[in-house]
Protein backbone atom coordinates (compact mmCIF):
# COMPACT_ATOMS: atom_id res chain seq x y z
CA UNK A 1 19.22 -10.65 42.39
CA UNK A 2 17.08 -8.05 41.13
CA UNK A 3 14.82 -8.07 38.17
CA UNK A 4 15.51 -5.84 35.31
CA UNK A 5 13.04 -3.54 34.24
CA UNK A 6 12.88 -3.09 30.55
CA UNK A 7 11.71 -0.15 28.44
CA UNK A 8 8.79 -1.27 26.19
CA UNK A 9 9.48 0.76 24.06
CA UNK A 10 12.95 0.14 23.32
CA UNK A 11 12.32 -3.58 23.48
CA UNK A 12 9.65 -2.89 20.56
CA UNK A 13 12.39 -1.43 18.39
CA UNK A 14 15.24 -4.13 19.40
CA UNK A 15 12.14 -6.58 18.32
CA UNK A 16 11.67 -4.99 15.06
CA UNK A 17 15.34 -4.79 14.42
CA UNK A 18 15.76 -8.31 14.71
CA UNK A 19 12.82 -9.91 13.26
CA UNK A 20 12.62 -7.68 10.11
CA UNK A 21 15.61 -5.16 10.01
CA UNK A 22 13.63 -2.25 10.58
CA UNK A 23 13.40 0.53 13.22
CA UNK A 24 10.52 1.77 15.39
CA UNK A 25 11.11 4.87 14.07
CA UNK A 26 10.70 3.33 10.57
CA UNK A 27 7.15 1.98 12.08
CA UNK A 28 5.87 4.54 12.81
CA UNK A 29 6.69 6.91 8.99
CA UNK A 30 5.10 4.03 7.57
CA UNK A 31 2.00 4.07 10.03
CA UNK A 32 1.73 7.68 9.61
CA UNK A 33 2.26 7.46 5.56
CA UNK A 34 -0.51 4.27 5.54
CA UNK A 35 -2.42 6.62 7.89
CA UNK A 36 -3.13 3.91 10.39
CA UNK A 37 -4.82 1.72 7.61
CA UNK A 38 -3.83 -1.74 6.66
CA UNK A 39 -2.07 -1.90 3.15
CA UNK A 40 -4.86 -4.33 1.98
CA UNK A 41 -7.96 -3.98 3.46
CA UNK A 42 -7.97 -0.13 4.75
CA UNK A 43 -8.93 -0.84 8.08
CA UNK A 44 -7.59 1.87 10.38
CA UNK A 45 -5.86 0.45 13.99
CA UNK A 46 -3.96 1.64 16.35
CA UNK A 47 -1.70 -1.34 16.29
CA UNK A 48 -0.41 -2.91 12.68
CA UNK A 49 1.86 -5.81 11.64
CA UNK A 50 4.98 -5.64 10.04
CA UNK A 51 4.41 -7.59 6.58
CA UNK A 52 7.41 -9.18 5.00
CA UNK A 53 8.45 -11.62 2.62
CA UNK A 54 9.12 -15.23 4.35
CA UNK A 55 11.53 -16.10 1.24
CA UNK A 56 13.31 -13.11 1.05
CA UNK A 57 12.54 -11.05 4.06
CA UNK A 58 12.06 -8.16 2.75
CA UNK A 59 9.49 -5.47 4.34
CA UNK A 60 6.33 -4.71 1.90
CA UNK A 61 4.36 -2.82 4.61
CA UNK A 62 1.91 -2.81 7.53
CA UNK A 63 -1.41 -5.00 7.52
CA UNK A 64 -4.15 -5.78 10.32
CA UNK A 65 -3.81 -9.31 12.19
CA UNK A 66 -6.65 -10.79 9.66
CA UNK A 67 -4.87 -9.62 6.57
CA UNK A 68 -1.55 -10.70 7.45
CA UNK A 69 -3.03 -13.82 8.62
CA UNK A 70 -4.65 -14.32 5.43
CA UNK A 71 -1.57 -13.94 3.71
CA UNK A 72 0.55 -16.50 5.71
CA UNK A 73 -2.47 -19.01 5.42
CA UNK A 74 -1.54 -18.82 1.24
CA UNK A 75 2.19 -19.20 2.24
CA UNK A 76 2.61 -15.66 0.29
CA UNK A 77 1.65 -17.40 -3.24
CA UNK A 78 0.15 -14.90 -5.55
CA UNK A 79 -0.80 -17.33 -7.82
CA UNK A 80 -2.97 -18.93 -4.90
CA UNK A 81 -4.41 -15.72 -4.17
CA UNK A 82 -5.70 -15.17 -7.62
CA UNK A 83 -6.88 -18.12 -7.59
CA UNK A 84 -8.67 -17.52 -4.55
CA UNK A 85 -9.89 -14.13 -5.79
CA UNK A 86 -11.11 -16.29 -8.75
CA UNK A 87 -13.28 -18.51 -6.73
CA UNK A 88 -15.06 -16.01 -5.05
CA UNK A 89 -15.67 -14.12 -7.92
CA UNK A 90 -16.92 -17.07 -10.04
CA UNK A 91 -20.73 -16.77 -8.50
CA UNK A 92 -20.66 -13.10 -9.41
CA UNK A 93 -21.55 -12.42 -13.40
CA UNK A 94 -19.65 -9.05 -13.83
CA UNK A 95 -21.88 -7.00 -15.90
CA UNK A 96 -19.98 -6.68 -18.96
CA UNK A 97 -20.05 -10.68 -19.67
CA UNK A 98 -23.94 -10.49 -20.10
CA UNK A 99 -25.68 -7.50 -21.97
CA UNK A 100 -28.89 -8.98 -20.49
CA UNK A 101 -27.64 -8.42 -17.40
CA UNK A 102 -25.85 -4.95 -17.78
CA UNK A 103 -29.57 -4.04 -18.62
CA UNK A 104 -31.06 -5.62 -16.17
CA UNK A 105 -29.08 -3.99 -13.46
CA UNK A 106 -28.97 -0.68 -14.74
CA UNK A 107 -33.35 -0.87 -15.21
CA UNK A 108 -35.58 1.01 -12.38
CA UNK A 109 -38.12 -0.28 -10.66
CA UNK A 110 -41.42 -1.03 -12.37
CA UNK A 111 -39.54 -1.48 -15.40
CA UNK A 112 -39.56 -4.77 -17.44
CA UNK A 113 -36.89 -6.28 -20.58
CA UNK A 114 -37.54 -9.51 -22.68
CA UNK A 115 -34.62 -11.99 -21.96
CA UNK A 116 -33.35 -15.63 -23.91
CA UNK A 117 -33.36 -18.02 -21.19
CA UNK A 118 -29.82 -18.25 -19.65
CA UNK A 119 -29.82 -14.39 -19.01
CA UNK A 120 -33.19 -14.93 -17.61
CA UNK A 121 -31.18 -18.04 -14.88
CA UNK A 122 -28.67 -15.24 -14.26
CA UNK A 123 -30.49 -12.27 -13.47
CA UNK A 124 -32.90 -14.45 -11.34
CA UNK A 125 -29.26 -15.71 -9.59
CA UNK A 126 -27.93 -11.92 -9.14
CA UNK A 127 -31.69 -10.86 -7.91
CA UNK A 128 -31.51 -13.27 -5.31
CA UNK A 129 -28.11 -12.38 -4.16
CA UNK A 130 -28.62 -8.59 -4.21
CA UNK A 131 -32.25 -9.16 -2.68
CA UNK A 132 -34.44 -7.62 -5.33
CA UNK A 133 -38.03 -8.82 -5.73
CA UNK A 134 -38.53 -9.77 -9.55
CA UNK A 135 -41.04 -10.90 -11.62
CA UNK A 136 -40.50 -14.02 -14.30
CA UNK A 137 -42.93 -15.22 -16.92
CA UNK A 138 -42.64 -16.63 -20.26
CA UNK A 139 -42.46 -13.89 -23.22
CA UNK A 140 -46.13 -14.16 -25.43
CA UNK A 141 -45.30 -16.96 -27.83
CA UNK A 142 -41.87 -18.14 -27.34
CA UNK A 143 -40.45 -21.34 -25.15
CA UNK A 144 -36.86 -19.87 -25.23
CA UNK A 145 -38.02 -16.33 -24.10
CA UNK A 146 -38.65 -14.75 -20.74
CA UNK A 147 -39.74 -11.04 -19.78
CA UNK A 148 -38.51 -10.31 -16.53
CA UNK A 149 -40.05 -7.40 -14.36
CA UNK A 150 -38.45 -5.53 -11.56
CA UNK A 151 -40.24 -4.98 -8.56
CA UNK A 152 -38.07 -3.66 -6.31
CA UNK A 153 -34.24 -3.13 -5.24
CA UNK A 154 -35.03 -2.58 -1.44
CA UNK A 155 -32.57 -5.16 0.35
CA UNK A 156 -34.62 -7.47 2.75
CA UNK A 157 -31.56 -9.83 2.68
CA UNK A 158 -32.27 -12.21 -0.48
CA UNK A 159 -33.76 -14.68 1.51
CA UNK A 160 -37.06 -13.45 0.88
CA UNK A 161 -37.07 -12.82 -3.02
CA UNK A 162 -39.97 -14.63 -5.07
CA UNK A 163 -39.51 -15.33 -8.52
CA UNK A 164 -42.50 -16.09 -9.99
């Protein structure tokens, strides 16, 4: 008996039909219309994943292996992904929740503001993170006030920020 020697090519399309309905030839317009980038992240590859719904099976578009991954691991739940989105957000203070803060990170270097003491915790947090060198002492007279100096916003990797 001899072996049969199959086209990849056409078993990549027979593939596609079955598992999601699609053709290669539908592949590759959407490859060429996502320009080789994953839907999500924008990484460009020469190979992409077919994304679809698991409940409905529908086809939403092409992703790289870690994004589609990613999505399977949260069993296609938005509401998990927010979520998600939520908790890695939650150490970041967006700028427009603290005014202190919105100042702080728009000041230049040498430059110093008088802060209550919870900004003064959360621009000491977001200096850390971002690896700018800061200076922290308590404001002439006042227990609840702190003037907070910027040194520098040269990255050296956080690790090595003193607050003072």
């Amino acid at each position: 008996m001899v072996a049969r020697v199959r086209c990849p090519i056409k078993r990549r399309d027979e593939n596609l039909r079955y598992k999601y309905g699609v053709t290669l030839d539908w592949y590759h317009a959407q490859y060429e219309k996502q320009k080789g980038a994953c839907a999500i992240c924008g990484a460009e590859q020469d190979t992409l994943c077919v994304d679809h719904c698991h409940s409905t099976g529908k086809v939403r578009g092409l992703l790289c292996s870690e994004c589609n991954k990613g999505l399977g691991a949260f069993g296609d739940c938005s509401v998990s992904l927010r979520r998600a989105a939520s908790y890695l957000e939650e150490g970041r203070l967006p700028s427009s929740r603290n005014p202190d803060v919105s100042l702080f990170l728009s000041m230049s270097e040498g430059q110093s503001i008088t802060v209550k003491r919870k900004s003064c915790i959360s621009i000491r947090r977001r200096s850390y993170r971002e690896g700018w060198k800061i200076k922290t002492a308590r404001a002439y007279g006042s227990d609840d006030k702190f003037k907070i100096t910027l040194l520098s916003k040269g990255v050296d990797g956080g690790k090595e920020n003193q607050s003072t």
